[in-house]
N, C-alpha and C. Protein backbone atom coordinates (compact mmCIF):
# COMPACT_ATOMS: atom_id res chain seq x y z
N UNK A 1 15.12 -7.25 14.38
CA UNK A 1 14.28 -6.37 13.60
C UNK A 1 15.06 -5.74 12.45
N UNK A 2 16.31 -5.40 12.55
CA UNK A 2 16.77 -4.39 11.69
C UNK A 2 17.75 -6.03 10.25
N UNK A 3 17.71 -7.02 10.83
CA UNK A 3 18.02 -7.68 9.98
C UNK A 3 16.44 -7.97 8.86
N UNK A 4 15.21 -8.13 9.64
CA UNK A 4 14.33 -7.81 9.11
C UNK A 4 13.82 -6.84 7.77
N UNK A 5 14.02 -5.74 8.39
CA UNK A 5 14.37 -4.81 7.39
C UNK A 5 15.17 -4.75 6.12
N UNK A 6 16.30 -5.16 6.34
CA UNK A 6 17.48 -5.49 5.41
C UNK A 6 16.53 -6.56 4.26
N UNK A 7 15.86 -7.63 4.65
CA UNK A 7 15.66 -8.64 3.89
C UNK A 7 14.71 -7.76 3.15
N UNK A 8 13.74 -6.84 3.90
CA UNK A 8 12.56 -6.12 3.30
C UNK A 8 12.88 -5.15 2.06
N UNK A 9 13.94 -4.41 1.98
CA UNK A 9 14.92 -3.81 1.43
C UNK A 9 15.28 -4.33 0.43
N UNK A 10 16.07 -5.25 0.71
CA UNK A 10 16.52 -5.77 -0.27
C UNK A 10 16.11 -6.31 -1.57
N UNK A 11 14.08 -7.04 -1.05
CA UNK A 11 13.11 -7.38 -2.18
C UNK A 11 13.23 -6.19 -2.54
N UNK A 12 12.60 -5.46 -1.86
CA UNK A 12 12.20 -4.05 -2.67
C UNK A 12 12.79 -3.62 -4.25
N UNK A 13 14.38 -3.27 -3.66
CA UNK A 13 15.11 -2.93 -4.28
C UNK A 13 15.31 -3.90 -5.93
N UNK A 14 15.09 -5.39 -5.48
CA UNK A 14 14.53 -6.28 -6.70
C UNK A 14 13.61 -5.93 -7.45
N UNK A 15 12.24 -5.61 -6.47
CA UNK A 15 11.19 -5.23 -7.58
C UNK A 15 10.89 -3.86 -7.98
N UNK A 16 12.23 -2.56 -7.50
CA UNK A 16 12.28 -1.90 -8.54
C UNK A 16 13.42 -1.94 -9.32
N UNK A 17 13.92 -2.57 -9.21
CA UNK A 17 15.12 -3.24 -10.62
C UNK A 17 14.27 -3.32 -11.63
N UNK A 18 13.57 -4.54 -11.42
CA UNK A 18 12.77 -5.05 -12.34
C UNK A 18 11.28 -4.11 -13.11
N UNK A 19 10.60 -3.37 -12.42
CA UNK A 19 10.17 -2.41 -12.78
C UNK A 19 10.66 -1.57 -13.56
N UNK A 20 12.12 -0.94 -13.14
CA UNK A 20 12.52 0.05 -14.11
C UNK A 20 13.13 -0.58 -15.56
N UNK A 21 13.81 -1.99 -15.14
CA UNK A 21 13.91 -2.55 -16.48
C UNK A 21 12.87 -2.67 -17.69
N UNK A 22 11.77 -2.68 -16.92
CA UNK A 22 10.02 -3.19 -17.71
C UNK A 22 9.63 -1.93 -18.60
N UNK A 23 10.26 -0.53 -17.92
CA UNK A 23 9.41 0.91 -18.58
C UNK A 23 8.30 0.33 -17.60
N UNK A 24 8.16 0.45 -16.34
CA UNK A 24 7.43 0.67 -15.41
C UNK A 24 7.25 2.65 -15.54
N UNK A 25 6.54 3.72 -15.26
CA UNK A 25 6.47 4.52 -14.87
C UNK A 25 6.13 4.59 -13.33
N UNK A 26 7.66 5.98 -12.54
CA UNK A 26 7.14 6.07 -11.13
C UNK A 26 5.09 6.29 -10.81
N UNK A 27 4.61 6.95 -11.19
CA UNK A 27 2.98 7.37 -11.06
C UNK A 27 2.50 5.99 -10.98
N UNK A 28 2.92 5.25 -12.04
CA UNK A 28 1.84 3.98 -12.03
C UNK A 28 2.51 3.12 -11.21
N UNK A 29 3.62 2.77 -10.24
CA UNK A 29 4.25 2.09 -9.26
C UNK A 29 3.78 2.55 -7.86
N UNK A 30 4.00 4.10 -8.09
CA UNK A 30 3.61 4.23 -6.69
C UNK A 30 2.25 4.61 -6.72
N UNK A 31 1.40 4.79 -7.80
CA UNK A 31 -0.02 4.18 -7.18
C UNK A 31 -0.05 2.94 -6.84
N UNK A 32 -0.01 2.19 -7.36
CA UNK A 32 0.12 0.87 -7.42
C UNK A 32 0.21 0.13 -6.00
N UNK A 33 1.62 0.88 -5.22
CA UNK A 33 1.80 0.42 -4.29
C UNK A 33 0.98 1.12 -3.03
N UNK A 34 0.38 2.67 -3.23
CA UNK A 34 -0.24 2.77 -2.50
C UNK A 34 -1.51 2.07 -2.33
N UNK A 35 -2.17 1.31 -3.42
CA UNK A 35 -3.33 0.75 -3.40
C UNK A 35 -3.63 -0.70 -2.44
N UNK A 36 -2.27 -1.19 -3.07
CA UNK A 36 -2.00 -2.61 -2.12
C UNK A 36 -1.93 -2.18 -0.74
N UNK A 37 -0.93 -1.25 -0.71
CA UNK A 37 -0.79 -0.95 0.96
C UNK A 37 -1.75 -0.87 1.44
N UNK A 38 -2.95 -0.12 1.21
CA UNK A 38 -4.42 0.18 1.45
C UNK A 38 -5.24 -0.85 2.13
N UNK A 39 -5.07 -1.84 0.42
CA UNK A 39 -5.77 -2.82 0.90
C UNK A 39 -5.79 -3.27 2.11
N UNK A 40 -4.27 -4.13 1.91
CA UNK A 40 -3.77 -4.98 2.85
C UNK A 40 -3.96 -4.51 4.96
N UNK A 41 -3.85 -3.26 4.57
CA UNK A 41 -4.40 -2.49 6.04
C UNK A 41 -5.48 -2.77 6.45
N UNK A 42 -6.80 -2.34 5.38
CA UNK A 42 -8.06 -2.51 5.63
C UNK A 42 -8.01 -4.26 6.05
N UNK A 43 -7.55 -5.06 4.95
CA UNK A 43 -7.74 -6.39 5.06
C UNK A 43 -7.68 -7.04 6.30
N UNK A 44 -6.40 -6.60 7.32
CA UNK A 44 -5.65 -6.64 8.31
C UNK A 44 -6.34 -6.11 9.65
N UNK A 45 -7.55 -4.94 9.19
CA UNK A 45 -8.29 -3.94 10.36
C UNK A 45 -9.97 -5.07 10.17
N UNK A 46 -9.80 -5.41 9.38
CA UNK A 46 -11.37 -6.17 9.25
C UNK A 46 -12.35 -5.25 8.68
N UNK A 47 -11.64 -4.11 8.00
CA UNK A 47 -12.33 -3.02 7.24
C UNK A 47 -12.82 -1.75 8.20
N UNK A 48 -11.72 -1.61 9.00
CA UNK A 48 -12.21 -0.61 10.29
C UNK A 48 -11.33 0.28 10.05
N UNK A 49 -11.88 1.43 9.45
CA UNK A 49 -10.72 2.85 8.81
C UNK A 49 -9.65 3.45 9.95
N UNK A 50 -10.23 3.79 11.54
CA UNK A 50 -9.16 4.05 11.80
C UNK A 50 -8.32 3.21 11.93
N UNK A 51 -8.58 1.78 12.48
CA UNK A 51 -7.74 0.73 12.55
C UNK A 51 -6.43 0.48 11.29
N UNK A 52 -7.04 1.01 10.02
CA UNK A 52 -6.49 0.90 8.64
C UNK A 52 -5.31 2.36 9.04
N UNK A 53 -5.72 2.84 9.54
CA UNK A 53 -4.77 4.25 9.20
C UNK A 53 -3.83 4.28 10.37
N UNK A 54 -4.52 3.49 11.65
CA UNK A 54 -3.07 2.90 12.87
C UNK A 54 -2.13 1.94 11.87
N UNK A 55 -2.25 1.46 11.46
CA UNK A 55 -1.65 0.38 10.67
C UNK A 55 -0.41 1.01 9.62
N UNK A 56 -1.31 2.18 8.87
CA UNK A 56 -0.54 2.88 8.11
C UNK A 56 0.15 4.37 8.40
N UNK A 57 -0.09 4.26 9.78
CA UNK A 57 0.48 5.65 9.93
C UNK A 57 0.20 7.15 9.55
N UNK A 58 -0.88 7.09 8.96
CA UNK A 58 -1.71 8.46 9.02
C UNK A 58 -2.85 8.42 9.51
N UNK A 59 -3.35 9.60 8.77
CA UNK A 59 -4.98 9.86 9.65
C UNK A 59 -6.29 9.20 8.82
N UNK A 60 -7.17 8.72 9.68
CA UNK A 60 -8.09 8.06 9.35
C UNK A 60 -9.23 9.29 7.85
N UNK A 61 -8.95 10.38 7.83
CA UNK A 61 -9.47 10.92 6.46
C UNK A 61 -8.62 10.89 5.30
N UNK A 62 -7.16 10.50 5.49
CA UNK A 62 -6.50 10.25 4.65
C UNK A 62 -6.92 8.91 3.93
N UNK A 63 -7.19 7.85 4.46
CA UNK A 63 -7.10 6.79 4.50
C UNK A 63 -8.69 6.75 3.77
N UNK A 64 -9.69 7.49 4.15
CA UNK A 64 -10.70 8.04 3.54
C UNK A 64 -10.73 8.03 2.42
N UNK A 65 -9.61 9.13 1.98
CA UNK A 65 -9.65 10.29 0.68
C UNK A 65 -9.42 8.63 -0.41
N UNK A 66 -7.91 8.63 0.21
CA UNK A 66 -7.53 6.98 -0.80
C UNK A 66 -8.33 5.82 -1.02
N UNK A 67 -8.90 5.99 -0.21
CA UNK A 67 -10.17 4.65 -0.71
C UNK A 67 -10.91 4.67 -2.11
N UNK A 68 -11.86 6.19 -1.94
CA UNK A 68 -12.33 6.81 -2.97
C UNK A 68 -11.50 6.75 -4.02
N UNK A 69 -10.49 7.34 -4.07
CA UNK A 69 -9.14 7.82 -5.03
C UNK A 69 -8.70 6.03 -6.06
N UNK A 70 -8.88 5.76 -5.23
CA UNK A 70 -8.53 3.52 -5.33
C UNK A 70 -9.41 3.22 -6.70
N UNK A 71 -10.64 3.59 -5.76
CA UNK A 71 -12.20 2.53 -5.84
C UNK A 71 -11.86 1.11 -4.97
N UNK A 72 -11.64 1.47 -3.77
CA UNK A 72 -11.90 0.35 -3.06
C UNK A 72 -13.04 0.01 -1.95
N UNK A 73 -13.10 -0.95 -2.01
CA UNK A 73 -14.40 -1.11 -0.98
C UNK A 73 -13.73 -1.18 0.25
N UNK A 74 -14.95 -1.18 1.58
CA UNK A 74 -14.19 -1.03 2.79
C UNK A 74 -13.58 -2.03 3.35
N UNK A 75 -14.32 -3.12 2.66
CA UNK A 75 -13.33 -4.34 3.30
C UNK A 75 -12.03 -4.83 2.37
N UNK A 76 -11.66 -3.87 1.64
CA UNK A 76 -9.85 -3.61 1.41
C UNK A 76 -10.28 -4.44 -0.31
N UNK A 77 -11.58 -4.57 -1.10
CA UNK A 77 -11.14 -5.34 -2.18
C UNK A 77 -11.63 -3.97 -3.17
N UNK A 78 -10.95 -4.43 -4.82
CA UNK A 78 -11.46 -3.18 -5.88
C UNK A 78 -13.00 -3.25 -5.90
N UNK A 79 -13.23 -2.17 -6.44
CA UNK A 79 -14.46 -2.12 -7.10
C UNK A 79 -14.42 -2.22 -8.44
């Protein structure tokens, strides 16, 4: 697991290299990434909010609020 991590890390750390090289702004990255994360939860729950927020580690009105906040639909795509 923790070599896992390392590999996970390590992209990361690539694609904010590359971000900050771009004039990425933090606001528009880490929306960005909160949106995907979102998705990919819902995508993963079959569009079942608390299921989305076990997944992500908070509470199912959080997971709420960000949907709205997105414009995403419940089964994890934009509007």
């Amino acid at each position: 697991m923790a070599r896992q991590q390392k590999k996970i890390k390590d992209k990361l750390e690539e694609v904010i290299d590359e971000m900050v090289s771009k004039g990425i702004y933090w606001s528009e990255a880490a929306s960005q990434f909160e949106k995907l994360f979102i998705i990919r939860a819902l995508q993963d729950s079959n569009g079942n909010l608390s299921r989305a927020a076990g997944i992500m580690g908070v509470h199912r009105n959080t997971v709420s609020k960000k949907i709205r906040q997105h414009a995403i639909g419940k089964k994890g795509k934009s509007t």
